[in-house]
C-alpha atoms as a PDB file:
ATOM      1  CA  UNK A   1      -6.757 -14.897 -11.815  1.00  0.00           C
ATOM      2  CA  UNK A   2      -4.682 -13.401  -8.755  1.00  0.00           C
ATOM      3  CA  UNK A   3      -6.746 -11.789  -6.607  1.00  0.00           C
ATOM      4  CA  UNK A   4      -5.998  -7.985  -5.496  1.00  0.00           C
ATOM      5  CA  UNK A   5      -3.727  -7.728  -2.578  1.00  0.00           C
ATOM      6  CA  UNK A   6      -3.986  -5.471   0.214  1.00  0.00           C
ATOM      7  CA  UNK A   7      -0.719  -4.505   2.040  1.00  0.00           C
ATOM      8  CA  UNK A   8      -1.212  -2.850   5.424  1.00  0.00           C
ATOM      9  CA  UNK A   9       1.267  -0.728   7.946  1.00  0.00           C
ATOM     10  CA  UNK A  10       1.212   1.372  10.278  1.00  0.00           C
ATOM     11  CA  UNK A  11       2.067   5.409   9.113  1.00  0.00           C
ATOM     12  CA  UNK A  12       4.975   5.776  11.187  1.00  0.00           C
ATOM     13  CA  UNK A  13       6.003   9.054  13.224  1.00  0.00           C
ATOM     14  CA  UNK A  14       9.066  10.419  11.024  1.00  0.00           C
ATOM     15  CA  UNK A  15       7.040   9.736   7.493  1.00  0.00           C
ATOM     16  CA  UNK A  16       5.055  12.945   8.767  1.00  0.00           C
ATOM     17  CA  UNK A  17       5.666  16.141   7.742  1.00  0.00           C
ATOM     18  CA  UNK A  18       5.493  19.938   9.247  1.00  0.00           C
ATOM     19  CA  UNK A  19       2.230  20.235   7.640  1.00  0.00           C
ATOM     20  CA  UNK A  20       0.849  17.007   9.795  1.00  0.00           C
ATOM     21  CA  UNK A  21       0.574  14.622   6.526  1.00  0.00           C
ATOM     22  CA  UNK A  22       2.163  11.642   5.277  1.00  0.00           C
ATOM     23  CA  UNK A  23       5.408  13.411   2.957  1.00  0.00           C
ATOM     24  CA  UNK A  24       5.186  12.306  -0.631  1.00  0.00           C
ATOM     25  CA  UNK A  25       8.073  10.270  -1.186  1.00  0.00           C
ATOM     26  CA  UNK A  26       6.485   7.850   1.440  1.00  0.00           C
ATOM     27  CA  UNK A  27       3.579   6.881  -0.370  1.00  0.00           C
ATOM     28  CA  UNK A  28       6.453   4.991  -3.171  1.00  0.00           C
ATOM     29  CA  UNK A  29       8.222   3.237  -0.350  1.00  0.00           C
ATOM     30  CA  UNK A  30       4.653   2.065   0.608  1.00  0.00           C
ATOM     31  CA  UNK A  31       3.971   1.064  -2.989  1.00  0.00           C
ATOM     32  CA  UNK A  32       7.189  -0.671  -3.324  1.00  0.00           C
ATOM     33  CA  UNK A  33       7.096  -2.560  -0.248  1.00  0.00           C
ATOM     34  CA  UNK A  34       3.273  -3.608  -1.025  1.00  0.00           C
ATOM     35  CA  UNK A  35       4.385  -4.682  -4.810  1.00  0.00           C
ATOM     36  CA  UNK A  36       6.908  -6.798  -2.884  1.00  0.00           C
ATOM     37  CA  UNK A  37       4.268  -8.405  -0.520  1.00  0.00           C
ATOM     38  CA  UNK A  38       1.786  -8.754  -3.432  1.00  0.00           C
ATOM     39  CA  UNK A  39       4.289 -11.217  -5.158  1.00  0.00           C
ATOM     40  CA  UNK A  40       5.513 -12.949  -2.168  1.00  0.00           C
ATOM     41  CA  UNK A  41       1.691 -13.946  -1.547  1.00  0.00           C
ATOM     42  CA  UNK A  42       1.234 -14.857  -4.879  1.00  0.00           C
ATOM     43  CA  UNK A  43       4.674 -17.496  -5.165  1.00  0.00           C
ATOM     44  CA  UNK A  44       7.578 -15.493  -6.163  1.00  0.00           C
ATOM     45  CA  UNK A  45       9.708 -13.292  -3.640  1.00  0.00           C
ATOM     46  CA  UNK A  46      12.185 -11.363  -5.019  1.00  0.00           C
ATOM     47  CA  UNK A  47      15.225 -13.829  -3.701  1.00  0.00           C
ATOM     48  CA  UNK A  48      13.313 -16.141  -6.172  1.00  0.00           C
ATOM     49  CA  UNK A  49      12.362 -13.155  -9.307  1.00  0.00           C
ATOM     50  CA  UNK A  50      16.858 -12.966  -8.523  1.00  0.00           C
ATOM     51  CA  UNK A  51      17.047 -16.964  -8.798  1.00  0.00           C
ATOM     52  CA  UNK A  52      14.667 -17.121 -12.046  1.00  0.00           C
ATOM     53  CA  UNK A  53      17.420 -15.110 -13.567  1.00  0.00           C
ATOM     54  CA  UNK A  54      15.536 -11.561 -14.282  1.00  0.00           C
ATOM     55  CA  UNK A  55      14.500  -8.702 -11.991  1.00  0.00           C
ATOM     56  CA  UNK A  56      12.606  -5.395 -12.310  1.00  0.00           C
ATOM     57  CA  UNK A  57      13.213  -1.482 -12.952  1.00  0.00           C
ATOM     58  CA  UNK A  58      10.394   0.741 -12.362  1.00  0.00           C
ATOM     59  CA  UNK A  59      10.547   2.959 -15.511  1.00  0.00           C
ATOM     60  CA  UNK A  60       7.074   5.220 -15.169  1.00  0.00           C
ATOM     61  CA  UNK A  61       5.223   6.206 -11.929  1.00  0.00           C
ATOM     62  CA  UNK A  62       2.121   8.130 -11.877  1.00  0.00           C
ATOM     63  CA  UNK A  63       0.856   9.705  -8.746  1.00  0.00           C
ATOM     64  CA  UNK A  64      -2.943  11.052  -8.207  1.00  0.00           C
ATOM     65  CA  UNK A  65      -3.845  12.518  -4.614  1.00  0.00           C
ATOM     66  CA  UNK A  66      -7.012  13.093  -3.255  1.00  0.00           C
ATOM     67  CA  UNK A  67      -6.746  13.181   0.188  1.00  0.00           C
ATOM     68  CA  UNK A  68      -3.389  12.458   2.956  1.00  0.00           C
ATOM     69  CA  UNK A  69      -2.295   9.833   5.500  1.00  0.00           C
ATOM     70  CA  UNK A  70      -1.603  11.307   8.808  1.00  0.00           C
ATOM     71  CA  UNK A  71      -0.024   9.942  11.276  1.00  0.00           C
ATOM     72  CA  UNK A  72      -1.945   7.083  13.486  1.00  0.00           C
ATOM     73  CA  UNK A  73      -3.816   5.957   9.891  1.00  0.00           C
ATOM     74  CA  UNK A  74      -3.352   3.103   9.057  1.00  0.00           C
ATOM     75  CA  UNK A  75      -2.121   2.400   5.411  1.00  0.00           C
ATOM     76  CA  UNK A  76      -4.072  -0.018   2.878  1.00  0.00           C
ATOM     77  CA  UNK A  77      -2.598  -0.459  -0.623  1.00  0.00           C
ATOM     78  CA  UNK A  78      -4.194  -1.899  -2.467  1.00  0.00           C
ATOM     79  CA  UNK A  79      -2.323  -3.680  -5.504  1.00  0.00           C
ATOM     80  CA  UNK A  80      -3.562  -5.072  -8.744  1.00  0.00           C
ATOM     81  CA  UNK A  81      -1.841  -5.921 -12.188  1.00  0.00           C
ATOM     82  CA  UNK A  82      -3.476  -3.603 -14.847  1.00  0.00           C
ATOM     83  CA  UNK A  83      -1.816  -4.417 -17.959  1.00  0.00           C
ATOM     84  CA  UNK A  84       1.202  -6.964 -19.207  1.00  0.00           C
ATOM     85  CA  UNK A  85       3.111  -6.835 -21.976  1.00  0.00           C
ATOM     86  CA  UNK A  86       5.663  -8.336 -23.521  1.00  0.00           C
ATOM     87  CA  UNK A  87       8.236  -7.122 -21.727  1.00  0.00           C
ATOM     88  CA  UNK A  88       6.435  -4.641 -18.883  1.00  0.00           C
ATOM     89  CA  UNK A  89       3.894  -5.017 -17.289  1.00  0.00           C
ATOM     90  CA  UNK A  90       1.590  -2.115 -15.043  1.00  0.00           C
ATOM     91  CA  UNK A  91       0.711  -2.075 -11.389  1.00  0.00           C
ATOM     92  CA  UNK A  92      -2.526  -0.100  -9.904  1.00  0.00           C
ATOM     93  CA  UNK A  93      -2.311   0.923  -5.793  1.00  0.00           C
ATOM     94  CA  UNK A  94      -4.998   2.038  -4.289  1.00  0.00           C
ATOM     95  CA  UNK A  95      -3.415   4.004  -0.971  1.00  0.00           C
ATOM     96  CA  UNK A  96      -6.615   4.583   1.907  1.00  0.00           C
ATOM     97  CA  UNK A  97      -5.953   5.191   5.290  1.00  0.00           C
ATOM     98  CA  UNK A  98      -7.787   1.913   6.380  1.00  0.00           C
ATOM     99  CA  UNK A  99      -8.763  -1.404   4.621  1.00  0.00           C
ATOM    100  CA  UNK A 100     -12.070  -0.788   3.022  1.00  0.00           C
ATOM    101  CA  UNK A 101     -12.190   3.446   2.562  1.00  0.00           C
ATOM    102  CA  UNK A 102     -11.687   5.521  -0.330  1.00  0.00           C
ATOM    103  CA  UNK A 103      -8.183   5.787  -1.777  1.00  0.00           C
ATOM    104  CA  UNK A 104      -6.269   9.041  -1.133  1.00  0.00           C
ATOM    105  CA  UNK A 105      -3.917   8.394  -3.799  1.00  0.00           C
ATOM    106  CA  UNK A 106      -4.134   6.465  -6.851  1.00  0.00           C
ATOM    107  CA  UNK A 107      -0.702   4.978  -8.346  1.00  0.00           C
ATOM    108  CA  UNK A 108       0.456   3.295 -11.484  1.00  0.00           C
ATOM    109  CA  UNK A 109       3.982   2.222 -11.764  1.00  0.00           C
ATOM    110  CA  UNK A 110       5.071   0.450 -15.216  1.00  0.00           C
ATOM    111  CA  UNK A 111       7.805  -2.110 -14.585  1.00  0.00           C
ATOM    112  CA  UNK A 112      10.414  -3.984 -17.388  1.00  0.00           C
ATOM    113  CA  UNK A 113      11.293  -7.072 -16.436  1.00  0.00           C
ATOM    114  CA  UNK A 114      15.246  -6.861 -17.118  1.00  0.00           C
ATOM    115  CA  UNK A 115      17.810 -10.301 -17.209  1.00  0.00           C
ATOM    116  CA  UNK A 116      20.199 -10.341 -13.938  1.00  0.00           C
ATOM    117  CA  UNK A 117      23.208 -10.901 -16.078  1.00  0.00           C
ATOM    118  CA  UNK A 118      23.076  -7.726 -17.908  1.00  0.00           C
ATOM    119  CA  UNK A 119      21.678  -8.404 -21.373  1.00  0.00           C
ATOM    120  CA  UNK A 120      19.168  -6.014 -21.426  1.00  0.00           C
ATOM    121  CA  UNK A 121      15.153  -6.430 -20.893  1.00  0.00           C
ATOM    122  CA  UNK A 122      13.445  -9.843 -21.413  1.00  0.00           C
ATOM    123  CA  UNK A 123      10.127 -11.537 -21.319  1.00  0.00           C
ATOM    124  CA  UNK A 124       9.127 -12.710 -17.663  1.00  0.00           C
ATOM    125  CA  UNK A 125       9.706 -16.492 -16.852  1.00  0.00           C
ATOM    126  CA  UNK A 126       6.234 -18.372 -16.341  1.00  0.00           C
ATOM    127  CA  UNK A 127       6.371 -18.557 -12.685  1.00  0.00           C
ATOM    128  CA  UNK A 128       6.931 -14.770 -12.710  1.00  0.00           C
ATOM    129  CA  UNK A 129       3.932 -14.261 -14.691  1.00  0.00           C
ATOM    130  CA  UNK A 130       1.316 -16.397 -12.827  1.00  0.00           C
ATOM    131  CA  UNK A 131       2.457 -14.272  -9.579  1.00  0.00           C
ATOM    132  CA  UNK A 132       1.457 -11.341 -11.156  1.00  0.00           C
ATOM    133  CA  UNK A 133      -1.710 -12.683 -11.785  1.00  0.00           C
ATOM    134  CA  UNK A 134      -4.287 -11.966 -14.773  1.00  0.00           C
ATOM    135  CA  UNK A 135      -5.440  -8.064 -16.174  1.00  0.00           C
ATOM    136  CA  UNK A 136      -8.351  -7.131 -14.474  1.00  0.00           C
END
């Protein structure tokens, strides 16, 4: 089983808004850049998801805030494989404004694993699996 992942960064300056929060589009760059870091840790960067032949396309995101990031926080997402399929699998984050305190937002992105050379979706190589890890 693959542990859950924590990705940490700074909330930067121009990712705040007029009403002194982190703007919403923000918290999917930090979910995207966290899923990235969760399977580099784990054995498979996406230079080698490109070389294995497939890739991914986010198809469904859900978004749940209870709280904000402001600026001087600093970000924790948390990342965990929730379900896989055939074909897609689901990612939890868990988005707190330090390692270790209650989320603010709670994410869930589904993801199809898709060929590189166009023919459509496909089944995730092995190596692409174990980096995801096991369902919790």
């Amino acid at each position: 089983m693959t542990d859950a992942f924590t990705y940490t960064v700074p909330v930067r300056y121009l990712e705040v808004d007029q009403q002194g929060v982190v703007f919403n589009m923000w918290y999917l760059a930090y979910m995207d850049e966290a899923f990235g870091a969760f399977l580099t840790r784990n054995g498979m960067s996406f230079d080698d998801m490109i070389a294995a032949g497939v890739d991914v396309q986010l198809v469904h995101t859900e978004l749940d805030w209870s709280g904000s990031l402001r600026w001087g926080d600093d970000v924790a997402v948390e990342v965990e494989l929730i379900k896989l399929g055939r074909t897609s699998f689901t990612m939890e984050f868990r988005v707190s404004n330090r390692v270790g305190a209650p989320p603010v937002l709670v994410g869930h992105t589904v993801y199809v694993v898709i060929a590189t050379d166009g023919s459509g979706k496909r089944e995730p190589p092995a190596e692409f699996r174990a980096a995801l890890g096991d369902v919790r």
